[in-house]
Protein backbone atom coordinates (compact mmCIF):
# COMPACT_ATOMS: atom_id res chain seq x y z
CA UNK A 1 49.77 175.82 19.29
CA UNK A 2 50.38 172.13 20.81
CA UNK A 3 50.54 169.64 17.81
CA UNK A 4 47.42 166.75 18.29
CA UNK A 5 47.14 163.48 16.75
CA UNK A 6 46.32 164.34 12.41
CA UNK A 7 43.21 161.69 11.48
CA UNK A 8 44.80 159.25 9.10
CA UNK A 9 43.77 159.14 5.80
CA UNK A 10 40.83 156.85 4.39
CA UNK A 11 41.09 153.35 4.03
CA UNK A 12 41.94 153.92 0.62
CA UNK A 13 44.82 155.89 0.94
CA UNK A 14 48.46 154.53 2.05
CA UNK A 15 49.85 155.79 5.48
CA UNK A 16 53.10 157.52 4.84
CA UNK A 17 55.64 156.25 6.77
CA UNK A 18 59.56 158.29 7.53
CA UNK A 19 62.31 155.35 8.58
CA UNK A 20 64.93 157.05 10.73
CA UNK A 21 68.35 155.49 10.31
CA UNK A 22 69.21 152.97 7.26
CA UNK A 23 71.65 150.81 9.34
CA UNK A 24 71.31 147.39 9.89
CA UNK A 25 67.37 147.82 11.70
CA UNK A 26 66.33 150.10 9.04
CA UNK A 27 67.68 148.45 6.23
CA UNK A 28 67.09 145.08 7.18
CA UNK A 29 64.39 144.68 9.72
CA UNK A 30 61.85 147.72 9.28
CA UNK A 31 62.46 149.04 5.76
CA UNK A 32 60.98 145.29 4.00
CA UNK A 33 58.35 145.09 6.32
CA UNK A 34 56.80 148.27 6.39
CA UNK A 35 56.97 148.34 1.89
CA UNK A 36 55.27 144.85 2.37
CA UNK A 37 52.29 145.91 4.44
CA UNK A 38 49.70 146.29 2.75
CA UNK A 39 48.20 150.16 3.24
CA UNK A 40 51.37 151.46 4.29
CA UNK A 41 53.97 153.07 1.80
CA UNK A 42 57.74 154.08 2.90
CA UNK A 43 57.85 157.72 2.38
CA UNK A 44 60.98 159.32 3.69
CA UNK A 45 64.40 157.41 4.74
CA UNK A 46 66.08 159.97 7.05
CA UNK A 47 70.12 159.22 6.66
CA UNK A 48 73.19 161.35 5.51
CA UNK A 49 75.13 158.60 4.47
CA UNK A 50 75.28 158.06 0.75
CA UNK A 51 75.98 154.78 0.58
CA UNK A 52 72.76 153.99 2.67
CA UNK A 53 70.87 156.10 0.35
CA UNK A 54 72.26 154.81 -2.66
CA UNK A 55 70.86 151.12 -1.65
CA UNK A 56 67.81 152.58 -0.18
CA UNK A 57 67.13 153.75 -3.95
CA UNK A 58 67.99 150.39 -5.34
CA UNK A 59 65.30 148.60 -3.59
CA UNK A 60 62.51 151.75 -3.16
CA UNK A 61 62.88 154.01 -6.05
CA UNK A 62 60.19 156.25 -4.51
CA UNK A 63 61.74 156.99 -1.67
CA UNK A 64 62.47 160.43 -0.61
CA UNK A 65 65.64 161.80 1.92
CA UNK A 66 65.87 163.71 4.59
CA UNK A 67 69.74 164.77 6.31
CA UNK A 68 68.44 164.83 9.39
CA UNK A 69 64.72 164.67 11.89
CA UNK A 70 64.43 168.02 11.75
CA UNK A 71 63.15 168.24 8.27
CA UNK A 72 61.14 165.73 9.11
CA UNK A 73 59.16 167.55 11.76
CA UNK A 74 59.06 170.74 9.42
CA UNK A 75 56.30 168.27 7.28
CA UNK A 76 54.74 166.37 9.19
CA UNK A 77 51.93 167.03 7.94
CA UNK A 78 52.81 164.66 4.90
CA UNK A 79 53.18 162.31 7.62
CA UNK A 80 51.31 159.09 9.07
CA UNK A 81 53.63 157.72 11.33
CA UNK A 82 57.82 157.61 12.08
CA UNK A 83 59.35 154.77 12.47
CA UNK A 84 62.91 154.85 14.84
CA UNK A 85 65.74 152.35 14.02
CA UNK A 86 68.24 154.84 14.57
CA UNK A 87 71.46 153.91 17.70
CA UNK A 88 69.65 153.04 20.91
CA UNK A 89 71.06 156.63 22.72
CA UNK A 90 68.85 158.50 20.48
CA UNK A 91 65.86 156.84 20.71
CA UNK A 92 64.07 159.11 23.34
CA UNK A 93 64.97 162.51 22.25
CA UNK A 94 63.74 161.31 18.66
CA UNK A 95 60.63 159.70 19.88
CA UNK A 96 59.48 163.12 22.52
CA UNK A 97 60.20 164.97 19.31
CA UNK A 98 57.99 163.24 16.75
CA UNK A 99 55.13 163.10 19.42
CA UNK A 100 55.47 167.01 20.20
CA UNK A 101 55.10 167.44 16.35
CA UNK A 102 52.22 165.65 16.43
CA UNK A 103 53.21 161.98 14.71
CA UNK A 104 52.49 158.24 16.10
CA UNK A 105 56.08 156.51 16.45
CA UNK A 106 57.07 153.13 16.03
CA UNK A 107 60.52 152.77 18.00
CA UNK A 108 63.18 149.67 17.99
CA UNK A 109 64.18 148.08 21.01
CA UNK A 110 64.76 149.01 23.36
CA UNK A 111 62.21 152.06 23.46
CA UNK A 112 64.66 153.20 26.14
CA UNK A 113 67.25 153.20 28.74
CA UNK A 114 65.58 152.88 31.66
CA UNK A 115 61.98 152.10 32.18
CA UNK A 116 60.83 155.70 33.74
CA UNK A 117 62.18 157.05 29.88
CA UNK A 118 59.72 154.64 28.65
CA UNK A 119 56.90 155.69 31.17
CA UNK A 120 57.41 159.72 30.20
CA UNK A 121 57.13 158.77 26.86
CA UNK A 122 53.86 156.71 26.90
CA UNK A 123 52.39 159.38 28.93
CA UNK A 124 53.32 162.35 26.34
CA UNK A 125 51.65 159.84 23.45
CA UNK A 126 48.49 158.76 25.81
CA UNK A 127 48.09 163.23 26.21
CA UNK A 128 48.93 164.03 22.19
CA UNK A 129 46.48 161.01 21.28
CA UNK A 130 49.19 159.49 20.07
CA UNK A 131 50.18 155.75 18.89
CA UNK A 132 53.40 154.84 20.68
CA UNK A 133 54.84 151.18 19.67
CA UNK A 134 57.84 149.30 20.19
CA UNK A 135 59.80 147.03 17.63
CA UNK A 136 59.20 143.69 19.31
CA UNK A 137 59.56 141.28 16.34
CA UNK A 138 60.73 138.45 17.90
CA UNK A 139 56.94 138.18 19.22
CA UNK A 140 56.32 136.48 15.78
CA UNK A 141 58.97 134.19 15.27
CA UNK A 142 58.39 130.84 14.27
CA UNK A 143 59.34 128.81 17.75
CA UNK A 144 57.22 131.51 19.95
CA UNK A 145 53.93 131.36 17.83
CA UNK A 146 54.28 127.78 17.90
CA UNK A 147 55.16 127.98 21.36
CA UNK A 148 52.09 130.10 22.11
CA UNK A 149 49.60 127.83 20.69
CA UNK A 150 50.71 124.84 22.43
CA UNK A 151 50.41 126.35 25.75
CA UNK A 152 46.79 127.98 24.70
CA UNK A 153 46.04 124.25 24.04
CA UNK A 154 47.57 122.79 27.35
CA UNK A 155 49.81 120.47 25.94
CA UNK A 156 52.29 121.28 28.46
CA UNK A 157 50.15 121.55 31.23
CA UNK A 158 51.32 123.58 33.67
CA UNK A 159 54.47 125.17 33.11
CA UNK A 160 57.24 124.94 35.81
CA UNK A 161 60.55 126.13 33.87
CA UNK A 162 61.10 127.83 30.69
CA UNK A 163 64.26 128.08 29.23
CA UNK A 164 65.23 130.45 26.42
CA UNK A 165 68.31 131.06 24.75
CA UNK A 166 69.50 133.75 22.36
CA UNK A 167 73.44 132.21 21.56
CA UNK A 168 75.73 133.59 19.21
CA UNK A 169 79.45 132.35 18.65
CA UNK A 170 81.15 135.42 17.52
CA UNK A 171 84.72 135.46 19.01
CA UNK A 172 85.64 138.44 17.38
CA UNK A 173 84.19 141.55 18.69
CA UNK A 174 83.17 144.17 15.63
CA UNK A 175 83.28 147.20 17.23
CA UNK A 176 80.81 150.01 17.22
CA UNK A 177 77.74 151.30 19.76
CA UNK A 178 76.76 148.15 20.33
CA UNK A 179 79.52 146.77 22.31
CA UNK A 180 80.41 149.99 23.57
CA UNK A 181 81.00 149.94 27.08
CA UNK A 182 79.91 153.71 27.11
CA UNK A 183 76.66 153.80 28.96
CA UNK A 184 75.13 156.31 27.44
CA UNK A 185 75.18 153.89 24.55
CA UNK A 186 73.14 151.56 26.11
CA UNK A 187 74.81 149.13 23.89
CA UNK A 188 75.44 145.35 25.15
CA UNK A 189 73.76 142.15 24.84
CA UNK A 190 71.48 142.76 28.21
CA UNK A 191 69.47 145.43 26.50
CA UNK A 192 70.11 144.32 22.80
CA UNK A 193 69.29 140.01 22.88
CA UNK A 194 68.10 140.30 26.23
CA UNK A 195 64.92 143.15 25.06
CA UNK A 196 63.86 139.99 23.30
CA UNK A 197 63.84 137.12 25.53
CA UNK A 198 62.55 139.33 28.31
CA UNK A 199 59.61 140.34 26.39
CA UNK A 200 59.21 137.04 25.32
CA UNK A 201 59.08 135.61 28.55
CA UNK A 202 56.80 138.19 30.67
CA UNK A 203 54.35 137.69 27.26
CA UNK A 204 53.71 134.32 27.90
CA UNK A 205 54.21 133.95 31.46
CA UNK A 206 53.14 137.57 33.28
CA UNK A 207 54.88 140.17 35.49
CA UNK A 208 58.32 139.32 37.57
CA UNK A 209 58.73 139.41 41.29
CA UNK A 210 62.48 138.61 41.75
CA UNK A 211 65.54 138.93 39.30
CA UNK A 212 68.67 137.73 39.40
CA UNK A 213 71.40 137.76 36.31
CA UNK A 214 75.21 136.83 36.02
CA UNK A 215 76.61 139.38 33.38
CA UNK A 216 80.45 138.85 31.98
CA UNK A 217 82.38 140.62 29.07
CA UNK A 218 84.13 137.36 27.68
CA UNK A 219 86.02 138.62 24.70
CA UNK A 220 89.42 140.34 24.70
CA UNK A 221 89.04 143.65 23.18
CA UNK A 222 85.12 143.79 24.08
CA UNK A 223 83.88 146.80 26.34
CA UNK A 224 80.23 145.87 26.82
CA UNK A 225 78.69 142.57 28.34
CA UNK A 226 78.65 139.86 25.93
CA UNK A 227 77.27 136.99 27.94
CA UNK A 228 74.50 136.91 30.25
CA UNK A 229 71.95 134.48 32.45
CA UNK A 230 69.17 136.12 33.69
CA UNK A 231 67.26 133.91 36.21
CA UNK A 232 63.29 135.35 36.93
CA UNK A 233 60.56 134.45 39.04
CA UNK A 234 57.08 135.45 37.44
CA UNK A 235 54.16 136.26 39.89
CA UNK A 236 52.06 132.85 38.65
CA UNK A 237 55.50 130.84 40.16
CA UNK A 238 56.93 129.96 36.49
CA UNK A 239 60.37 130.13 36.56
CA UNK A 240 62.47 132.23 33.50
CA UNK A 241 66.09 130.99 32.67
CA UNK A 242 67.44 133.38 29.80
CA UNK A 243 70.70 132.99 28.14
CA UNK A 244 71.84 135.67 25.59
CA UNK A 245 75.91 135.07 24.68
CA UNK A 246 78.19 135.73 21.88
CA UNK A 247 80.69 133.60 23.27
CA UNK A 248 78.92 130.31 23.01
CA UNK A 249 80.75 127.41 20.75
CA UNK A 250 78.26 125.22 21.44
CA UNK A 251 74.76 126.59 20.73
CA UNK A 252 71.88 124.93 23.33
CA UNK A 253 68.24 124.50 22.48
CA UNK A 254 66.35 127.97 21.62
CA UNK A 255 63.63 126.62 24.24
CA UNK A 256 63.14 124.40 26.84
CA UNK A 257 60.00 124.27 28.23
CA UNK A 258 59.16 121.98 31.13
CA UNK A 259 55.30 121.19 32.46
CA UNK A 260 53.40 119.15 34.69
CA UNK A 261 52.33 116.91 31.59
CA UNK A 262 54.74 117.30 29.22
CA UNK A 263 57.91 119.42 27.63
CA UNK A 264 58.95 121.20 24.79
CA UNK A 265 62.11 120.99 22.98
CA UNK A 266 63.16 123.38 20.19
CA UNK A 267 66.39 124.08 18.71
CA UNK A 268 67.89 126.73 15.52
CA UNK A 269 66.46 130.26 15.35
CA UNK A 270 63.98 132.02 13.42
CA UNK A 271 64.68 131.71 9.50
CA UNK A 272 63.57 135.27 8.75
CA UNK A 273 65.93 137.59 9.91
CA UNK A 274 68.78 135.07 7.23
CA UNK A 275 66.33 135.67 4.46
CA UNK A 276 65.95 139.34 5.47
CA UNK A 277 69.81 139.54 5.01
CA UNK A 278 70.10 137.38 2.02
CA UNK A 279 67.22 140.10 0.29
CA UNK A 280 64.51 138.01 0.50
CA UNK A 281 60.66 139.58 1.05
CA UNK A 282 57.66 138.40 2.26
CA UNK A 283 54.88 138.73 -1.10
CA UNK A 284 51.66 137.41 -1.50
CA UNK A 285 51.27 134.07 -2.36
CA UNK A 286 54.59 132.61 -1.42
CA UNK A 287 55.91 130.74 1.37
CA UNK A 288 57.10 133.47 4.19
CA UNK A 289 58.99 132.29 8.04
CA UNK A 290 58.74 128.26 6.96
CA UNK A 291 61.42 126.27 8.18
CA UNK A 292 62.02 122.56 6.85
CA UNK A 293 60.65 119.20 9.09
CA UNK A 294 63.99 118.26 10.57
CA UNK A 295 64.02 121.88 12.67
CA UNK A 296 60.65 120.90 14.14
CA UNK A 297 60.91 120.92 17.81
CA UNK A 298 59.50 117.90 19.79
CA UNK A 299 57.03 117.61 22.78
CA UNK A 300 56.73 114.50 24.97
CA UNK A 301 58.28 113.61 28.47
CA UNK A 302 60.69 111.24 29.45
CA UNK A 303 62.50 111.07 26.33
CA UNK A 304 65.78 113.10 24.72
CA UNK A 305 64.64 115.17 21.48
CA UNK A 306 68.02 114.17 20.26
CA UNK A 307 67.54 110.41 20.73
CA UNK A 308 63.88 111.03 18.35
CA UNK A 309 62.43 111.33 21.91
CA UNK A 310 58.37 112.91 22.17
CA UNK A 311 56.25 113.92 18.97
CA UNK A 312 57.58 116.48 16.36
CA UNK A 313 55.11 119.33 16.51
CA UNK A 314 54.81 121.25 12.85
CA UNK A 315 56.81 124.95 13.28
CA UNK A 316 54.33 127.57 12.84
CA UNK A 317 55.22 130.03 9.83
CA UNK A 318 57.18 133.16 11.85
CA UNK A 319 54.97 136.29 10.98
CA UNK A 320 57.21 139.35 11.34
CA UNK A 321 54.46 141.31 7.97
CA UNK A 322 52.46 141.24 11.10
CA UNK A 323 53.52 143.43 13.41
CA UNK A 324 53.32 146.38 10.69
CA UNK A 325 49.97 145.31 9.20
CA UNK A 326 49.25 145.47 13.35
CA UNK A 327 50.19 148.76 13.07
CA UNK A 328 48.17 149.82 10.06
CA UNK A 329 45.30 148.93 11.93
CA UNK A 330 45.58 150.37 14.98
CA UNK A 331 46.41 153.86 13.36
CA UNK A 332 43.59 153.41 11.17
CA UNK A 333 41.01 152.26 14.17
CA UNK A 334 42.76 154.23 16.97
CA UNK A 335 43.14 150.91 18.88
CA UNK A 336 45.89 149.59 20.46
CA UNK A 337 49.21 148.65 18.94
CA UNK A 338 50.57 145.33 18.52
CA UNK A 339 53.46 145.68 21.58
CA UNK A 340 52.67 149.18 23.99
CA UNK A 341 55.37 151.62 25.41
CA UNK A 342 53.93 150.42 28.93
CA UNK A 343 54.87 146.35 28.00
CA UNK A 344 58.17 147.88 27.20
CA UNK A 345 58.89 149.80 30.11
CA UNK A 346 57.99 146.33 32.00
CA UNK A 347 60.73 144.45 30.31
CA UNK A 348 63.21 147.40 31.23
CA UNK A 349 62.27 147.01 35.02
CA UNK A 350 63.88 143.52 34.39
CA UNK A 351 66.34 144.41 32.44
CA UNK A 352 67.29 147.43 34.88
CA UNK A 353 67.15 144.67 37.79
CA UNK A 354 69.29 142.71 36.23
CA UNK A 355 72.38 145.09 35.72
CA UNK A 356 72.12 145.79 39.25
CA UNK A 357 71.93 141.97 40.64
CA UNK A 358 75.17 141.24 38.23
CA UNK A 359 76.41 144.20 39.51
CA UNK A 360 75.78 144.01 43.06
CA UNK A 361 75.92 140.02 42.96
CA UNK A 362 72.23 140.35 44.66
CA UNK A 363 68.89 138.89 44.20
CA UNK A 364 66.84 141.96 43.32
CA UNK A 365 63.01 142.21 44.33
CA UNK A 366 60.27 143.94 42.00
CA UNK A 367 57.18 145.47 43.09
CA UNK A 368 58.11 146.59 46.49
């Protein structure tokens, strides 16, 4: 018999949630967010490692173990959704499998390697009934919600050039699957930063007809690339410049937007993923993704932000709790999720493109 989407329980009742993988996604990013959602309750943490369990236990004393996905598919019936933040090579196999056992998935970036991966995969949740999301935080940090609302509100008018940069300066390569140079890893900062600013971009500013990107490995002792431009050209004629670099000593503005009446300048990232690290949680009734006046980016024209230049425009409060209470919903109301498996596969057409113009040192054309 062919597993089918399970109706979730009552409104009353908390969807159970299985985290695969405890590493620095799980642990960090998904594990916080899904035990502060309100109607959702983190069930199962699937890792071998006892360390990982160990501080899984310290923060959710609830929490049960599995070794490995199989047991998890054995009852899934005491399942309402799994949630992937296991390496990026295993993301597919993991995700077909939960979907053939009948179980909505929630998968980190990126969903895939290559964009037809992502395609199969939204196809085998749209047949099983299936929900079928993608880990897109950065869709609710601070700079890009306040971004958002000041283009809703035309305060830019119409954008020419946006610039976005995801900059690092870590000299030292640590090791592991992310800067593997093993493709089958799918490890580097194209598909690991630049999942992110791609999204971000083709979210505000629509489908790309022409990529080109300039990809480097920088670092002595790295294998994978670990400092890339990506140049776009969206169908409504904004231009993208992306930057995503570990190599950068001197760290540029996170955006740069340019318009016909006016531009915005914002520096310093996103304070949640720091308090993430440093164990803070988002609870009700205190302050959550606030940053303090002096990070405030500016808006005017004609003027240097860095001179006091334009008007400083209030950060919104970056919102990651709302992505998962996103998800809540759309299991409970069988809409649709926050961030689809088709908006993902978009961002991997560009990202695909991309390897092969640094590769090929070529211009490459979507659409065609």
């Amino acid at each position: 018999m062919t597993p089918t989407a399970t109706p979730p329980p009552s409104a009353s009742t908390p969807l159970r949630v299985a985290l695969i993988g405890y590493g620095l996604a799980g642990s960090v990013f998904h594990a916080p967010m899904i035990a502060a959602t309100e109607g959702l309750v983190l069930d199962t943490v699937v890792t071998s490692n006892p360390e990982r369990r160990e501080q899984a236990l310290a923060e959710f004393p609830e929490v049960r173990f599995a070794a490995d996905a199989e047991e998890l598919w054995g009852r899934a019936g005491e399942l309402d959704l799994v949630v992937i933040a296991s390496p990026n090579k295993t993301h597919v196999a993991l995700a077909r499998a939960a979907l053939e056992a009948g179980l909505p998935v929630v998968v980190d970036k990126p969903v895939a390697g290559t964009a037809a991966e992502a395609r199969e995969l939204a196809a085998l949740a749209t047949s099983r009934g299936l929900l079928l999301s993608v880990f897109q935080n950065r869709r609710w940090d601070n700079d890009f919600l306040t971004l958002r609302a000041l283009l809703a509100d035309g305060e830019l008018g119409d954008v020419q050039r946006f610039e976005s940069r995801f900059e690092r300066w870590r000299p030292q390569p640590k090791g592991g699957w992310r800067e593997s140079g093993d493709p089958a890893e799918i490890g580097g900062l194209l598909y690991d930063l630049g999942s992110h600013v791609v999204d971000q971009a083709l979210t505000l500013f629509g489908p790309v007809t022409q990529v080109y990107a300039e990809s480097d490995v920088r670092r002595p002792g790295a294998a994978a690339d670990d400092d890339t431009f990506l140049a776009l050209t969206h169908a409504s004629g904004v231009r993208s410049h992306l930057y995503v670099s570990a190599t950068t000593a001197q760290l540029g503005p996170r955006f740069r937007v340019l318009g016909s009446r006016a531009g915005y300048v914002k520096y310093g990232l996103d304070p949640q993923e720091a308090a993430l690290r440093d164990g803070h949680r988002p609870s009700p009734g205190t302050a959550w993704g606030e940053e303090p006046k002096e990070m405030w980016g500016r808006l005017g024209s004609g003027e240097s932000p860095l001179t006091g230049g334009g008007t400083p425009v209030p950060t919104l409060p970056g919102d990651y709790p709302a992505y998962y209470a996103a998800i809540a919903d759309s299991l409970r109301t069988h809409s649709e999720p926050p961030v689809t498996a088709l908006q993902a596969a978009a961002a991997l057409d560009v990202l695909e493109a991309a390897r092969r113009s640094a590769a090929e040192g070529v211009t490459v054309h979507l659409g065609r």
